[in-house]
N, C-alpha and C. Protein backbone atom coordinates (compact mmCIF):
# COMPACT_ATOMS: atom_id res chain seq x y z
N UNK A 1 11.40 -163.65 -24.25
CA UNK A 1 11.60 -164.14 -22.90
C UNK A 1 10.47 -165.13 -22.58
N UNK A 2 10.87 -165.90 -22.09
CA UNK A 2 9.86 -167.07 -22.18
C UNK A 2 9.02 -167.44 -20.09
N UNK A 3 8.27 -167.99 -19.95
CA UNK A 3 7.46 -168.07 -18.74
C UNK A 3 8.39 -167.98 -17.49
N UNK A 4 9.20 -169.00 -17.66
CA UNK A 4 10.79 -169.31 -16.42
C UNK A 4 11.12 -167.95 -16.29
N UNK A 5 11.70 -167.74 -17.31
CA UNK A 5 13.00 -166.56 -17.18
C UNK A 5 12.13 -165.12 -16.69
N UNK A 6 10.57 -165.28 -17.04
CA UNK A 6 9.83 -163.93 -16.57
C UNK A 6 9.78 -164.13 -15.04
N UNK A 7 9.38 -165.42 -14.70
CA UNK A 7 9.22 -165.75 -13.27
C UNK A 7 10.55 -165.67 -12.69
N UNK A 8 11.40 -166.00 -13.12
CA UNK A 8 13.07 -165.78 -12.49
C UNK A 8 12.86 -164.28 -11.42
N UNK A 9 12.98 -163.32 -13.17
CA UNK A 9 12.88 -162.26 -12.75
C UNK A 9 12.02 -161.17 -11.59
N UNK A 10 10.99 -161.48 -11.53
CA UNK A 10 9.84 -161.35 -10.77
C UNK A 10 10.33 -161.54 -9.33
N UNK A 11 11.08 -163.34 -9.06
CA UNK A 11 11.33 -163.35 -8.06
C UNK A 11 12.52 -162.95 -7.50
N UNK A 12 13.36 -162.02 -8.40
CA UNK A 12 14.46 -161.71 -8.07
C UNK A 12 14.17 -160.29 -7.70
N UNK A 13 13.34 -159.53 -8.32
CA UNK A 13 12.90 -158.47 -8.20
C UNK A 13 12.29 -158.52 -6.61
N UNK A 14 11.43 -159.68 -6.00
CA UNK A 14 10.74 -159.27 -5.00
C UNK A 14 12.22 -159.73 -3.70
N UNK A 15 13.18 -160.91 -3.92
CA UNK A 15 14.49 -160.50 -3.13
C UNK A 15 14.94 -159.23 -3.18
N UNK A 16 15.12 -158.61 -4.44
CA UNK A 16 15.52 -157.02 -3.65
C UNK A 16 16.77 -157.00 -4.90
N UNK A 17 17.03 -157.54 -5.52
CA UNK A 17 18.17 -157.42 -7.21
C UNK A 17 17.55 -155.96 -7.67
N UNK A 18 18.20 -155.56 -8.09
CA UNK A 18 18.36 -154.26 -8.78
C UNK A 18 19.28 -154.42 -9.44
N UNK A 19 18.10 -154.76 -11.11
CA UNK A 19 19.40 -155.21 -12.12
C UNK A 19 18.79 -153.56 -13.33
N UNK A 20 17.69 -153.23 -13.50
CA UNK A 20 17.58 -152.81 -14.33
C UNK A 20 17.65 -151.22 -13.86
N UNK A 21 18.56 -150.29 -13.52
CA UNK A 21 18.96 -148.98 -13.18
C UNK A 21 19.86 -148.13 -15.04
N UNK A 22 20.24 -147.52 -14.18
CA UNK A 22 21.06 -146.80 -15.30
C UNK A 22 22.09 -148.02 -15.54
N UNK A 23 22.01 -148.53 -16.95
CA UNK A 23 23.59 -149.18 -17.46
C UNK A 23 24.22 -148.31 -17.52
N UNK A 24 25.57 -148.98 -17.83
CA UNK A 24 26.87 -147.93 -17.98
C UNK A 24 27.49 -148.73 -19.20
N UNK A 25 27.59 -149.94 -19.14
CA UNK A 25 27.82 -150.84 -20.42
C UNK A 25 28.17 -152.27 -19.71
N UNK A 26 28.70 -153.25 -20.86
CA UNK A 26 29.03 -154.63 -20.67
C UNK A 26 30.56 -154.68 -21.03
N UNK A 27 31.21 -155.78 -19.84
CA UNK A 27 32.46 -155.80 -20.45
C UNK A 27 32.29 -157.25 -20.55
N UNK A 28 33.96 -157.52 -20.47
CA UNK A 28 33.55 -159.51 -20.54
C UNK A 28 35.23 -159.97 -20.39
N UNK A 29 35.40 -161.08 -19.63
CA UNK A 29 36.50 -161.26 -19.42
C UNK A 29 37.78 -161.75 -21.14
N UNK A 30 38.62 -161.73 -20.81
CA UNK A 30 39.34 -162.11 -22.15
C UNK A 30 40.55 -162.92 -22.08
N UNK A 31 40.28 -164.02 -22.46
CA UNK A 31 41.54 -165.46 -22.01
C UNK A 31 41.51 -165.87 -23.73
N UNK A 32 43.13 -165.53 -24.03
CA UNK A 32 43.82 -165.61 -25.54
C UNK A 32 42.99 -165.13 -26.42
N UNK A 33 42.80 -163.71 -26.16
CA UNK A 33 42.28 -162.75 -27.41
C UNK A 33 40.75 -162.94 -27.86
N UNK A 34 40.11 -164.10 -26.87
CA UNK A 34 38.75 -164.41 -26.99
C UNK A 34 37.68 -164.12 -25.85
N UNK A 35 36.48 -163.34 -26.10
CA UNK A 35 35.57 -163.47 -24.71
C UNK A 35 35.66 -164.88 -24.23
N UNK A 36 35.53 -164.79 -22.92
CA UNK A 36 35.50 -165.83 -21.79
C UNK A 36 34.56 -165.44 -20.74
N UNK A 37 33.69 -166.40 -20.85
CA UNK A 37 32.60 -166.14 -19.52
C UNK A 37 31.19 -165.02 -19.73
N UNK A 38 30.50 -165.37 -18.92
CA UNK A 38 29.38 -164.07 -18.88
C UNK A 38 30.13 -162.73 -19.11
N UNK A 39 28.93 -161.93 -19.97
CA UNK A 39 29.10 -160.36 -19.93
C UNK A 39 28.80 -160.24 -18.61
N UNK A 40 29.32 -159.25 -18.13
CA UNK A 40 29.30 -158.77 -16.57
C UNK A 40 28.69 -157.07 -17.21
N UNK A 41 27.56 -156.38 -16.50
CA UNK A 41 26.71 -155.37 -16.81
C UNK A 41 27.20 -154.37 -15.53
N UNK A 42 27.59 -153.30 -15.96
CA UNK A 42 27.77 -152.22 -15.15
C UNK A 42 27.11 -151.86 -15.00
N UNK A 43 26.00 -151.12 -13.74
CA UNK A 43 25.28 -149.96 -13.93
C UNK A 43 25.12 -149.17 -12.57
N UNK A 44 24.63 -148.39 -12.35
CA UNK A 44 24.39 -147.63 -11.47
C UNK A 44 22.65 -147.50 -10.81
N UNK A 45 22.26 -147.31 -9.59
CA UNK A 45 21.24 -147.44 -9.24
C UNK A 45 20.89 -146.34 -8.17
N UNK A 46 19.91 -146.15 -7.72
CA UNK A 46 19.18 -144.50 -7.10
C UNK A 46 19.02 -145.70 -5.57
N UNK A 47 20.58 -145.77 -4.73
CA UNK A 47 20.37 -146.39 -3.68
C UNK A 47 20.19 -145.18 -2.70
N UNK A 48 18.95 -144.95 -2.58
CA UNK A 48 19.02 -143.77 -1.55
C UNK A 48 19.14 -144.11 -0.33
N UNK A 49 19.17 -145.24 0.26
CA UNK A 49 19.50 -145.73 1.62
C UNK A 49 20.86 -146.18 2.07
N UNK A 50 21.76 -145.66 0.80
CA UNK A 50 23.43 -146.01 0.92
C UNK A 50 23.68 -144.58 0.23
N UNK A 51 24.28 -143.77 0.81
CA UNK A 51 24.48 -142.35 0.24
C UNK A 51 26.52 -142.94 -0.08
N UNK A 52 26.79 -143.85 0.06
CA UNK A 52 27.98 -144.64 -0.53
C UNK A 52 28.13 -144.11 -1.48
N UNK A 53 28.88 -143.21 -2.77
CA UNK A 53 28.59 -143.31 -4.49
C UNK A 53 29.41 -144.72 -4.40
N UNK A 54 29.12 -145.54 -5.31
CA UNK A 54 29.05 -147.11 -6.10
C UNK A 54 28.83 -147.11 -7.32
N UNK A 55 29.20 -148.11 -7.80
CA UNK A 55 29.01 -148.84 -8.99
C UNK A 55 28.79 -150.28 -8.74
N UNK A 56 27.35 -150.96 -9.50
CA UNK A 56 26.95 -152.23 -9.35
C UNK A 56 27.48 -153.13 -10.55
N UNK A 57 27.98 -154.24 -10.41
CA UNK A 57 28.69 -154.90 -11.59
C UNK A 57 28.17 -156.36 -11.28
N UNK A 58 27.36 -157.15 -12.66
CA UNK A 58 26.27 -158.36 -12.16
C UNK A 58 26.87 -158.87 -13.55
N UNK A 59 26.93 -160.56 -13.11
CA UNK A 59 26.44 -160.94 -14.72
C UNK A 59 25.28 -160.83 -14.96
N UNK A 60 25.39 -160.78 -16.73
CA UNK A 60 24.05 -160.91 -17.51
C UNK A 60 23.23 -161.56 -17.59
N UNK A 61 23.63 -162.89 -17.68
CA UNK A 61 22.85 -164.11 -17.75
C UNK A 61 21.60 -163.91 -16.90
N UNK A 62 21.64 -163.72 -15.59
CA UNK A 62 21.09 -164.66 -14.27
C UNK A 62 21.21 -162.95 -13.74
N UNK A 63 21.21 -162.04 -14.46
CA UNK A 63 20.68 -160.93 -13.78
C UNK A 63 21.25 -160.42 -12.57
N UNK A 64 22.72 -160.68 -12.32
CA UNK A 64 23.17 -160.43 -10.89
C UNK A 64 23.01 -161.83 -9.62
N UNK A 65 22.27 -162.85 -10.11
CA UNK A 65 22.03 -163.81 -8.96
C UNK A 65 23.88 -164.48 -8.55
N UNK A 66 24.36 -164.51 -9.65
CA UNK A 66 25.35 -165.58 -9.59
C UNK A 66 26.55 -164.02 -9.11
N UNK A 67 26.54 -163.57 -9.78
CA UNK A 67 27.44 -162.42 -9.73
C UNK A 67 27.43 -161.69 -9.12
N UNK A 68 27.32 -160.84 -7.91
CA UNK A 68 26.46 -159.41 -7.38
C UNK A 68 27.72 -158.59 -6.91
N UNK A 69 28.43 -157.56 -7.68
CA UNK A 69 29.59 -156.92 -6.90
C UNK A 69 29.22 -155.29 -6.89
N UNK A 70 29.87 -154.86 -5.86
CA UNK A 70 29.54 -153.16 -5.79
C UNK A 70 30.82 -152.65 -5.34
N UNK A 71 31.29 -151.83 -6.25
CA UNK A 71 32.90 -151.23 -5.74
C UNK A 71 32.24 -149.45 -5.47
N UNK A 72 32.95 -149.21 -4.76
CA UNK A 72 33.20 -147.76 -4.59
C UNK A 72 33.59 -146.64 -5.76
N UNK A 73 32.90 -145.64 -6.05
CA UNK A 73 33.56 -144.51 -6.98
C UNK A 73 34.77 -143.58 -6.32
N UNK A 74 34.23 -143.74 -5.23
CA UNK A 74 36.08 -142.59 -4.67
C UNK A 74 36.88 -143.28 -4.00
N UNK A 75 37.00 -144.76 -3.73
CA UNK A 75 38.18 -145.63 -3.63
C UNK A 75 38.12 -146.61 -3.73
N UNK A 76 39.48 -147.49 -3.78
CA UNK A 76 39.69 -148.49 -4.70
C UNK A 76 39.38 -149.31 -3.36
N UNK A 77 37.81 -149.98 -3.12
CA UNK A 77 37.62 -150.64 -1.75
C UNK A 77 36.03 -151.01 -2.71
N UNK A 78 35.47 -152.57 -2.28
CA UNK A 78 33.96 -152.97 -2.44
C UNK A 78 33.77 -152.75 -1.22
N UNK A 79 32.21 -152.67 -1.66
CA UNK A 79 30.65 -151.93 -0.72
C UNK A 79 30.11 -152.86 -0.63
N UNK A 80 30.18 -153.87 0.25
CA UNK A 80 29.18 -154.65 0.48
C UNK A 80 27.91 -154.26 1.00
N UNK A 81 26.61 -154.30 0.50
CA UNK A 81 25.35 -154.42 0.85
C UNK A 81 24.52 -155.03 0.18
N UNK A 82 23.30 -155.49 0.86
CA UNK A 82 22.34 -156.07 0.49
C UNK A 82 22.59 -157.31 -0.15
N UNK A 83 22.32 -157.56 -1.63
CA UNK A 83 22.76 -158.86 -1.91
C UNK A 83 24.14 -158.51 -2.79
N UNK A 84 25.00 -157.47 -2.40
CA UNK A 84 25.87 -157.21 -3.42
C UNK A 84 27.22 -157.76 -2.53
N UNK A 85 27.66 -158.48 -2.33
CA UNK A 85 28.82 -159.17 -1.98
C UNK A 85 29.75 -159.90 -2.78
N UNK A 86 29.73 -159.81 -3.95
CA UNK A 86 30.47 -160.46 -4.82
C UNK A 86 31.95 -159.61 -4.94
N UNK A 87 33.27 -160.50 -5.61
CA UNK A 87 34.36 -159.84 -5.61
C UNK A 87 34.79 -160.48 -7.18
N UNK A 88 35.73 -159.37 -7.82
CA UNK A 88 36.12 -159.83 -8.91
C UNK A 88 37.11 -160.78 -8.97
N UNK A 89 37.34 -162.03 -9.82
CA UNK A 89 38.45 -162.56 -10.11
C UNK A 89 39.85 -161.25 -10.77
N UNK A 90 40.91 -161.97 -10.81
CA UNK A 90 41.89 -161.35 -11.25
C UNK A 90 41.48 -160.74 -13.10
N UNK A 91 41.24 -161.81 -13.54
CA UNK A 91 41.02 -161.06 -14.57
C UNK A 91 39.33 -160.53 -14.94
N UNK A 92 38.69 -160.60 -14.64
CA UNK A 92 37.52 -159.84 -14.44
C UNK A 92 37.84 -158.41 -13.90
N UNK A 93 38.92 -157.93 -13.08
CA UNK A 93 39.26 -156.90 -12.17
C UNK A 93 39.83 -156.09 -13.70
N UNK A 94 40.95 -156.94 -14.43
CA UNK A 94 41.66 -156.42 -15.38
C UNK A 94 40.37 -156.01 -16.20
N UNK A 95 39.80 -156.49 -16.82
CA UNK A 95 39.03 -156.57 -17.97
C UNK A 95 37.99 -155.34 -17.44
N UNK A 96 37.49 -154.95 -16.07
CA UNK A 96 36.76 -153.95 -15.61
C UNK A 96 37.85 -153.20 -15.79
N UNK A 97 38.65 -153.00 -15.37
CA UNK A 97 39.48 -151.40 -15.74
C UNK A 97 39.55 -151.32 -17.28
N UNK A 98 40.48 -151.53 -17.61
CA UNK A 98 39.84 -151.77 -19.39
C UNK A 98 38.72 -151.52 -19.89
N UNK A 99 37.59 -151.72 -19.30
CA UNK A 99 36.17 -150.90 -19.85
C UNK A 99 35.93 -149.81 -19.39
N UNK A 100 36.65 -149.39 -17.91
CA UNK A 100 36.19 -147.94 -17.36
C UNK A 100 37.14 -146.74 -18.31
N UNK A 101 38.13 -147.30 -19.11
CA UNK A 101 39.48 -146.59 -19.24
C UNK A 101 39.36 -146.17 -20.74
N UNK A 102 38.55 -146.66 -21.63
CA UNK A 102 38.55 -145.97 -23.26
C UNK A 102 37.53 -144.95 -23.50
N UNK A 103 37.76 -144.13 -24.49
CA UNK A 103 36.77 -142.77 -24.46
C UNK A 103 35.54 -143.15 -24.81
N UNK A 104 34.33 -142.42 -24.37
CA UNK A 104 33.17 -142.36 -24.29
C UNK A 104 32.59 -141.96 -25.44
N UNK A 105 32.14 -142.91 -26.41
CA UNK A 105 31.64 -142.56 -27.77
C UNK A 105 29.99 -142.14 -27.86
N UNK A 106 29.26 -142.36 -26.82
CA UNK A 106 27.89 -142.38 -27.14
C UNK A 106 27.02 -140.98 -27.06
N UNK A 107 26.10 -140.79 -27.45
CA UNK A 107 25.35 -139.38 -27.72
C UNK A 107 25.15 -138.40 -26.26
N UNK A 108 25.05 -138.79 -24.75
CA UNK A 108 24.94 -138.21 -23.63
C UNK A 108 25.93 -137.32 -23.59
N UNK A 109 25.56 -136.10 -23.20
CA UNK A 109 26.49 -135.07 -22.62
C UNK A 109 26.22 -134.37 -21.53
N UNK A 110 26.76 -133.90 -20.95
CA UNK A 110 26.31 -133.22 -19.30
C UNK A 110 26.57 -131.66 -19.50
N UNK A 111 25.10 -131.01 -19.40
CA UNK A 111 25.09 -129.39 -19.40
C UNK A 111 25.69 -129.18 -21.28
N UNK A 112 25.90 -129.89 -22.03
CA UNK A 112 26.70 -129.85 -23.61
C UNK A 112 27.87 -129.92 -23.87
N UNK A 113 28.40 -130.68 -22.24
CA UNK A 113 29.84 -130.85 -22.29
C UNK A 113 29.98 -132.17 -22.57
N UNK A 114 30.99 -132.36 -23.54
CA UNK A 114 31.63 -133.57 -23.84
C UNK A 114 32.19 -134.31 -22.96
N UNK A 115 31.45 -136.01 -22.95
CA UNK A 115 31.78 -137.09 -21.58
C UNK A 115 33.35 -137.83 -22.17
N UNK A 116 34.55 -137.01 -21.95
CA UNK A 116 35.76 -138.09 -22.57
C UNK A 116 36.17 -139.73 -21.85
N UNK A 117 35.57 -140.31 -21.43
CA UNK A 117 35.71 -141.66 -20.96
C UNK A 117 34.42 -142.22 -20.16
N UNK A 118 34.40 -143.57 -20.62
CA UNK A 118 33.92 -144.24 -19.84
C UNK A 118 33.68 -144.27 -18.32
N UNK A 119 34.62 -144.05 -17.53
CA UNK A 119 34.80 -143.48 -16.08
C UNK A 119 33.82 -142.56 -15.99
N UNK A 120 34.09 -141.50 -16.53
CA UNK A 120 33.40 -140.25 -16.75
C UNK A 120 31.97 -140.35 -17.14
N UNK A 121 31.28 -141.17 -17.40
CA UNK A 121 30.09 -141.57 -17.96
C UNK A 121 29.52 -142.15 -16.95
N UNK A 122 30.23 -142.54 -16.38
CA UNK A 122 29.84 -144.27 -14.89
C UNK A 122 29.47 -142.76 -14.07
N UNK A 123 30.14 -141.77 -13.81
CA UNK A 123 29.76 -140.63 -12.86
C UNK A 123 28.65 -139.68 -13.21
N UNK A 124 28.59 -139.38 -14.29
CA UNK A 124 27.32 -138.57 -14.64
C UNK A 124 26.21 -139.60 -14.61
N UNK A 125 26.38 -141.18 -14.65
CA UNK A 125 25.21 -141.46 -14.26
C UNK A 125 24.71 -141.91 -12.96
N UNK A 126 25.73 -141.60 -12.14
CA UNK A 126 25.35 -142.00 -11.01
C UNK A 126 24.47 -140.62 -10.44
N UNK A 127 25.67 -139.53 -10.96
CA UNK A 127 24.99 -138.25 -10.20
C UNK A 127 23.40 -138.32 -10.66
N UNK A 128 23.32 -138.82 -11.82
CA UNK A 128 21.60 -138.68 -12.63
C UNK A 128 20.67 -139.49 -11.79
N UNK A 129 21.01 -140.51 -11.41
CA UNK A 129 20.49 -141.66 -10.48
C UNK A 129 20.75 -141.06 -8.97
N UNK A 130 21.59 -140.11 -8.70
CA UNK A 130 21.43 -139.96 -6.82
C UNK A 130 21.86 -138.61 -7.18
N UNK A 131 20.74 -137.74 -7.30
CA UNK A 131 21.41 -136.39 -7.05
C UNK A 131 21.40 -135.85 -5.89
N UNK A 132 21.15 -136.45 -4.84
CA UNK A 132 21.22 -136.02 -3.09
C UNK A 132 22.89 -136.32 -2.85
N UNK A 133 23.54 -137.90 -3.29
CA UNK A 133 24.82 -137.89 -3.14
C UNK A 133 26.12 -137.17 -4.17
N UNK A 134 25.82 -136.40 -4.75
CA UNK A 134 26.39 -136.09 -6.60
C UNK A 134 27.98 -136.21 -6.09
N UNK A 135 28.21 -136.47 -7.01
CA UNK A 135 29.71 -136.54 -7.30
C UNK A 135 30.42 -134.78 -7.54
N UNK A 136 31.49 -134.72 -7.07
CA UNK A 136 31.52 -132.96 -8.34
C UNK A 136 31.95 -133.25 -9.65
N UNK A 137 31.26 -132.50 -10.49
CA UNK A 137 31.92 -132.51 -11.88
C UNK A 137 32.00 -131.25 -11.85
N UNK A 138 32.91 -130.84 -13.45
CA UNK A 138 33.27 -129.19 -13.60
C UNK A 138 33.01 -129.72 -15.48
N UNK A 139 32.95 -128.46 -15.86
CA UNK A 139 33.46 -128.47 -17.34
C UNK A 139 34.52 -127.50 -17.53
N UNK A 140 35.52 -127.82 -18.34
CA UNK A 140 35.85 -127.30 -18.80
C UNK A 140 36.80 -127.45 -20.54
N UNK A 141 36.88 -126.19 -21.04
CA UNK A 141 36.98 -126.53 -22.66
C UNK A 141 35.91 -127.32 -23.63
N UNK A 142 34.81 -126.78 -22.89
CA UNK A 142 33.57 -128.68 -23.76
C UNK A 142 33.91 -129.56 -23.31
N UNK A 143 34.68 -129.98 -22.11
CA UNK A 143 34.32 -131.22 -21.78
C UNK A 143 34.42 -131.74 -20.19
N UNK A 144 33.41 -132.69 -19.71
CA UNK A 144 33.43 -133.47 -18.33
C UNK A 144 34.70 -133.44 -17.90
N UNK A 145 35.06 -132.75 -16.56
CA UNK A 145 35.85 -133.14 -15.20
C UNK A 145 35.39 -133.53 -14.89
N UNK A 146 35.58 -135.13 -13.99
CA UNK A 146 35.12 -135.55 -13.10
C UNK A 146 36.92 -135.96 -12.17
N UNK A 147 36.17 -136.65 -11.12
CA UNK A 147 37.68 -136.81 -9.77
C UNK A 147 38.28 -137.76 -10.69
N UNK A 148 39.68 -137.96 -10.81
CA UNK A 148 39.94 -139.47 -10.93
C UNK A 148 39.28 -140.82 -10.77
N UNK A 149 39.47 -141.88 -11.67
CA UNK A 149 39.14 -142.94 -11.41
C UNK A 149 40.25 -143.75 -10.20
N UNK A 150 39.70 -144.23 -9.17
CA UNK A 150 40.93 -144.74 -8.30
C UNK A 150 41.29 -146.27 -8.67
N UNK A 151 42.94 -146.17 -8.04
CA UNK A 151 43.44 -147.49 -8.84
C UNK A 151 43.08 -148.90 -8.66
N UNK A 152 41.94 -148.95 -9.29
CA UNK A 152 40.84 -150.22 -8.82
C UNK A 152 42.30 -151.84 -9.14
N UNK A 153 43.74 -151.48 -9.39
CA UNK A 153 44.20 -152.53 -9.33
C UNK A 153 44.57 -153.15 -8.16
N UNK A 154 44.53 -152.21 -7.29
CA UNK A 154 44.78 -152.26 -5.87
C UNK A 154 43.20 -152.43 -4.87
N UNK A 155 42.48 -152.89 -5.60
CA UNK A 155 41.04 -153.20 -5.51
C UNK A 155 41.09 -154.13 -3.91
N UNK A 156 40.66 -153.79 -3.03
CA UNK A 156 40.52 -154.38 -1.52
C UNK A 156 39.12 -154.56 -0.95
């Protein structure tokens, strides 16, 4: 990282960006079977002054400057605050469901229960990041209940 891009950051940090929280992962839009556009970075953040549960979704590039969106975890509605006012294009919307929607391959488990999706992962880390607002989860059989994901196609 070179002098600019440290100073970028610095001053994005003292506006109030909150890029570096819990990730959840990167998706990326897809026009004829090829990435198109910035990775867009999911993650979750310890907003204790919005007891909202959310999910923050920024491009990569520019750290959220160009990008800044925050949708809701229990309905299909964005959270506008702070500098998070951004809305997805049509296919950015597609291409986010599509990343919340395939199973959860990575080593985290909650209590030694198995996380089966992505969705499901976006919630255990939020609860990890705001345990004053938690989400409910249950286990059962070895693995994460969490609520439904809501039908973010109907995204408002």
């Amino acid at each position: 990282m070179d002098r600019v891009e440290k100073e970028l950051i610095e001053q994005m940090k003292k506006e109030g960006y909150v890029f570096e929280m819990a990730t959840v992962g990167y998706f990326q839009e897809i026009k004829e079977n090829k990435p198109k556009g910035d990775r867009l970075k999911v993650f979750t953040t310890s907003d204790k002054g919005f007891p909202q549960v959310h999910v923050h979704i920024g491009d990569d590039s520019t750290m959220g400057a160009e990008l800044n969106i925050c949708i809701k975890l229990d309905k299909s509605e964005y959270f506008i605050h702070d500098k998070s006012s951004g809305k997805f294009t049509k296919s950015q919307l597609e291409a986010f469901i599509k990343f919340m929607t395939p199973p959860y391959h990575g080593p985290l488990q909650y209590n030694g229960a198995k996380i089966p999706t992505m969705w499901d992962y976006t919630i255990v880390q939020w609860n990890l990041e705001n345990p004053e607002h938690e989400i409910p989860i249950e286990e059962k059989d070895g693995f994460v209940i969490t609520p439904p994901m809501p039908d973010y196609a109907k995204l408002r």
